[in-house]
C-alpha atoms as a PDB file:
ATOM      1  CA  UNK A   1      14.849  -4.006  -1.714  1.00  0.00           C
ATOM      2  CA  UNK A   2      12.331  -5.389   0.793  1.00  0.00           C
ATOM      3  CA  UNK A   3      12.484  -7.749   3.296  1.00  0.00           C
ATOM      4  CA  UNK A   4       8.394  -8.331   3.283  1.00  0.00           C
ATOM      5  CA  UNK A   5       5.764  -8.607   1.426  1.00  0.00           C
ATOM      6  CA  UNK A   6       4.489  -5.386  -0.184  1.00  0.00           C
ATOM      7  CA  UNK A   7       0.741  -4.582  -0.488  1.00  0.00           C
ATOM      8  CA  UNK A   8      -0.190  -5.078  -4.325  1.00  0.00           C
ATOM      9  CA  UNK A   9      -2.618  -1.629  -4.051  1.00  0.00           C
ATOM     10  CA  UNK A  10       0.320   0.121  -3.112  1.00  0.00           C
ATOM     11  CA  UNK A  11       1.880  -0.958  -6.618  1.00  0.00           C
ATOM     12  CA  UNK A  12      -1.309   0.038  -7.994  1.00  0.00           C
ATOM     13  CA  UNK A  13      -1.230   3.903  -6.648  1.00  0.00           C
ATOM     14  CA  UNK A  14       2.601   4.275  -7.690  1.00  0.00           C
ATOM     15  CA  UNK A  15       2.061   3.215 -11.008  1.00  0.00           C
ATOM     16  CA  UNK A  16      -1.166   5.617 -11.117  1.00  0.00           C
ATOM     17  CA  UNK A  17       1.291   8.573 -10.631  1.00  0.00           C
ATOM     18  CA  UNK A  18       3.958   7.466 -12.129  1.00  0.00           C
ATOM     19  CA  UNK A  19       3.679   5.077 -15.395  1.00  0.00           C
ATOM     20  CA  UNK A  20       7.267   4.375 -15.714  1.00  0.00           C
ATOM     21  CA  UNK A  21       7.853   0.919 -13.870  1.00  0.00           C
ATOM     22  CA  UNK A  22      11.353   2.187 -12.753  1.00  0.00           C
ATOM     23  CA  UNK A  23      10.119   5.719 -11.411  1.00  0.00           C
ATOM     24  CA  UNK A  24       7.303   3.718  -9.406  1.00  0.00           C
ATOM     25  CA  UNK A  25       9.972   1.727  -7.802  1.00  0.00           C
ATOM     26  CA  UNK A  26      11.892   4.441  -6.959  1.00  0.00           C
ATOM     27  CA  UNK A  27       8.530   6.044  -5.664  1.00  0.00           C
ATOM     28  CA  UNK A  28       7.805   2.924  -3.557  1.00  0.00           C
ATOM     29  CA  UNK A  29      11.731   2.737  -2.163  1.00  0.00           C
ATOM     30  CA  UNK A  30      11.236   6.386  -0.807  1.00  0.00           C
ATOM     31  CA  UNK A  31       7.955   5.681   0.395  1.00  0.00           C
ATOM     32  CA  UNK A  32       9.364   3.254   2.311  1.00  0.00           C
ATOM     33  CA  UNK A  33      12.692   4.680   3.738  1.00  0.00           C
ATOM     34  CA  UNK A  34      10.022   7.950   4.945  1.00  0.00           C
ATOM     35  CA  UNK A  35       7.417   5.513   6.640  1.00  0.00           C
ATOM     36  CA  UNK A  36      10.361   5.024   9.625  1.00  0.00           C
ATOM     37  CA  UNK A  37      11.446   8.255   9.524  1.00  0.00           C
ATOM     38  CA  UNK A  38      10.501  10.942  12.475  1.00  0.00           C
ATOM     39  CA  UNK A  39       8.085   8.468  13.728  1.00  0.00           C
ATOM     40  CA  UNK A  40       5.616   9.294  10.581  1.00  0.00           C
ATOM     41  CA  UNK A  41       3.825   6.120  11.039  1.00  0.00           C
ATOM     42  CA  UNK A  42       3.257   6.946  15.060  1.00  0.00           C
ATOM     43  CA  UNK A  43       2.081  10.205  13.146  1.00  0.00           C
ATOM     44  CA  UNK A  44      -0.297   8.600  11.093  1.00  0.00           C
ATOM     45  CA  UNK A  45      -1.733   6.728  14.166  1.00  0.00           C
ATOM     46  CA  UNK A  46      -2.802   9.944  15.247  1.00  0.00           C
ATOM     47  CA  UNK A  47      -4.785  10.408  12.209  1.00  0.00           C
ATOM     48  CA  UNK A  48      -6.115   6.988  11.708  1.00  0.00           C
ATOM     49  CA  UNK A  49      -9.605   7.602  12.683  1.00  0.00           C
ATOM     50  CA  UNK A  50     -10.073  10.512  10.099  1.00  0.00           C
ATOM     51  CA  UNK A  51      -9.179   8.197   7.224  1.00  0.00           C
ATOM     52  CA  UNK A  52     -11.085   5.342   8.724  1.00  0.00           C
ATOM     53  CA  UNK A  53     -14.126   7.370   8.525  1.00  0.00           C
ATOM     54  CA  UNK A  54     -13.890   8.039   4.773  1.00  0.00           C
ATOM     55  CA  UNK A  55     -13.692   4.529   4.350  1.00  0.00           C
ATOM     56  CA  UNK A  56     -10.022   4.734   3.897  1.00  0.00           C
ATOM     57  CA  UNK A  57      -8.746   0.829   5.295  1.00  0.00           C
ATOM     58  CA  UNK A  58      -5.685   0.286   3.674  1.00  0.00           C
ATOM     59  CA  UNK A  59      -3.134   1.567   5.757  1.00  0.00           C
ATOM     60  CA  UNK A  60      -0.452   1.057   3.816  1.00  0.00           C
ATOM     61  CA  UNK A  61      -2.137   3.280   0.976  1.00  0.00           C
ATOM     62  CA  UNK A  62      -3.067   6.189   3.299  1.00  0.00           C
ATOM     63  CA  UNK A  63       0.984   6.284   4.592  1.00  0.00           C
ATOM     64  CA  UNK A  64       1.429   6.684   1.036  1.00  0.00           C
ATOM     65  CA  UNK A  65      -1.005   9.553   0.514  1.00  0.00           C
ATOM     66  CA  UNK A  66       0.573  11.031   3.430  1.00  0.00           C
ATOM     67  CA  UNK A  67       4.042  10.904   1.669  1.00  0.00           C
ATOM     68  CA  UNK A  68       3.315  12.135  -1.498  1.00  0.00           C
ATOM     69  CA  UNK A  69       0.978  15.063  -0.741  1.00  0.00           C
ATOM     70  CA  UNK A  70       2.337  16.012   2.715  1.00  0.00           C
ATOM     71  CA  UNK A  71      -1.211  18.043   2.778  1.00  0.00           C
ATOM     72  CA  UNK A  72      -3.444  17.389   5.610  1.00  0.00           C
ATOM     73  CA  UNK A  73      -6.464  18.161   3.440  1.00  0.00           C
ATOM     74  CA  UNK A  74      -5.199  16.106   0.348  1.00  0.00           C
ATOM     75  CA  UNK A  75      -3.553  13.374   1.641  1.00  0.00           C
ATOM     76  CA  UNK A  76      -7.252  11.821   3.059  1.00  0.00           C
ATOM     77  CA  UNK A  77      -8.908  13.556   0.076  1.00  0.00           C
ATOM     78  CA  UNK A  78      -7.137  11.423  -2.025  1.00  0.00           C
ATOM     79  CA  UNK A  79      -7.075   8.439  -0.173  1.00  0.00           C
ATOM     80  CA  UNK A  80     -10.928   8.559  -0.761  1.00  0.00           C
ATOM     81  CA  UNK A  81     -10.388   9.141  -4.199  1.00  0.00           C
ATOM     82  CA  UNK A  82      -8.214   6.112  -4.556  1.00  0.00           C
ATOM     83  CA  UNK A  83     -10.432   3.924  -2.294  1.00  0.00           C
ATOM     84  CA  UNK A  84     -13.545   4.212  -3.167  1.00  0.00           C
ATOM     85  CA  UNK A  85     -14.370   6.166  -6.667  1.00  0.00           C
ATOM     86  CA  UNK A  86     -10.796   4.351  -8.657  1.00  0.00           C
ATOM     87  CA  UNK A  87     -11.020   1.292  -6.498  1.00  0.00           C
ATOM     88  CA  UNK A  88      -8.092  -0.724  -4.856  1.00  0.00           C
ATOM     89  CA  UNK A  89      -8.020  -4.159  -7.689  1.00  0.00           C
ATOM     90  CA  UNK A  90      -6.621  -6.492  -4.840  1.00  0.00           C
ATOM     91  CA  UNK A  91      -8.880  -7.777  -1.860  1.00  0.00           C
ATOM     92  CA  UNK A  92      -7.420 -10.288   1.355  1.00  0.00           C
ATOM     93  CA  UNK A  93      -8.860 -12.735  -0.302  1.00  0.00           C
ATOM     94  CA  UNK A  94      -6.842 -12.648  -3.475  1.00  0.00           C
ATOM     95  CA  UNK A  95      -3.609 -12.091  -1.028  1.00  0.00           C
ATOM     96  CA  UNK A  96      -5.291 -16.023   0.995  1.00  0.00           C
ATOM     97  CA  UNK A  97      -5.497 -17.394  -2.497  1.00  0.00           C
ATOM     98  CA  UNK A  98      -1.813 -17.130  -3.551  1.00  0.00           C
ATOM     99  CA  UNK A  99      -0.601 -17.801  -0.432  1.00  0.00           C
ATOM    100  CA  UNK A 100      -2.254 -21.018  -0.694  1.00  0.00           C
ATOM    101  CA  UNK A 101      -0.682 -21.762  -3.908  1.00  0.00           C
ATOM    102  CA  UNK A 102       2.813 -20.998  -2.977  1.00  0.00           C
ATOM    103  CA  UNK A 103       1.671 -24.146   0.148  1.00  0.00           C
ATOM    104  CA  UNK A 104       0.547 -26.103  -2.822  1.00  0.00           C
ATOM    105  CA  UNK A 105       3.582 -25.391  -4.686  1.00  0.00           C
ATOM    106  CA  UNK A 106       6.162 -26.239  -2.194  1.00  0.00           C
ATOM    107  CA  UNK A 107       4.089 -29.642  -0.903  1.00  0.00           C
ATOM    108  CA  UNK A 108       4.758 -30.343  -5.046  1.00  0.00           C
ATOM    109  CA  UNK A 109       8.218 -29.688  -4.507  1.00  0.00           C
ATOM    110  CA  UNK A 110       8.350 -31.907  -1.045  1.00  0.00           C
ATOM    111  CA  UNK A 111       6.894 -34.506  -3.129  1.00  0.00           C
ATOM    112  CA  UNK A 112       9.289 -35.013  -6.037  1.00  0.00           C
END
């Protein structure tokens, strides 16, 4: 489905909305066909300062917000909401900290 990484928050919100692993997906597979539509992540660029101000860092979740509420007034709302009062689980560090297992894991490999 993707050819990178996806953001482990962003997993978080869909299932938040939806609870049905499936519907999520197909949340997350829109979400992602939308981002490079009519230039809506040039559009958020526009906006970035707004969210940034509400303490809103995770781009990747405020795209989202964007997407699903299409509401000027909601979408940063609820990126706030999401941010700071629920709480985004995963941190950079927990994304270093697998990354350096997978390393560890393929020197083990390399070595056998």
């Amino acid at each position: 489905m993707w050819n990178h990484q996806i953001d482990a928050n962003l997993i978080y919100v869909a299932m938040l909305f939806n609870k049905d692993i499936n519907k999520a997906i197909g949340l997350l597979y829109e979400f992602e066909k939308w981002k490079f539509q009519h230039d809506n992540e040039q559009n958020y660029k526009k906006r970035i300062d707004k969210f940034l101000e509400r303490r809103c860092c995770n781009h990747n979740i405020n795209l989202f917000f964007i997407f699903f509420f299409n509401d000027i007034s909601k979408d940063i709302d609820l990126a706030t909401v999401a941010t700071v009062n629920i709480g985004l689980p995963f941190v950079k560090k927990d994304k270093d900290i697998s990354q350096k297992q997978k390393q560890l894991n393929l020197q083990n490999y390399s070595i056998i």
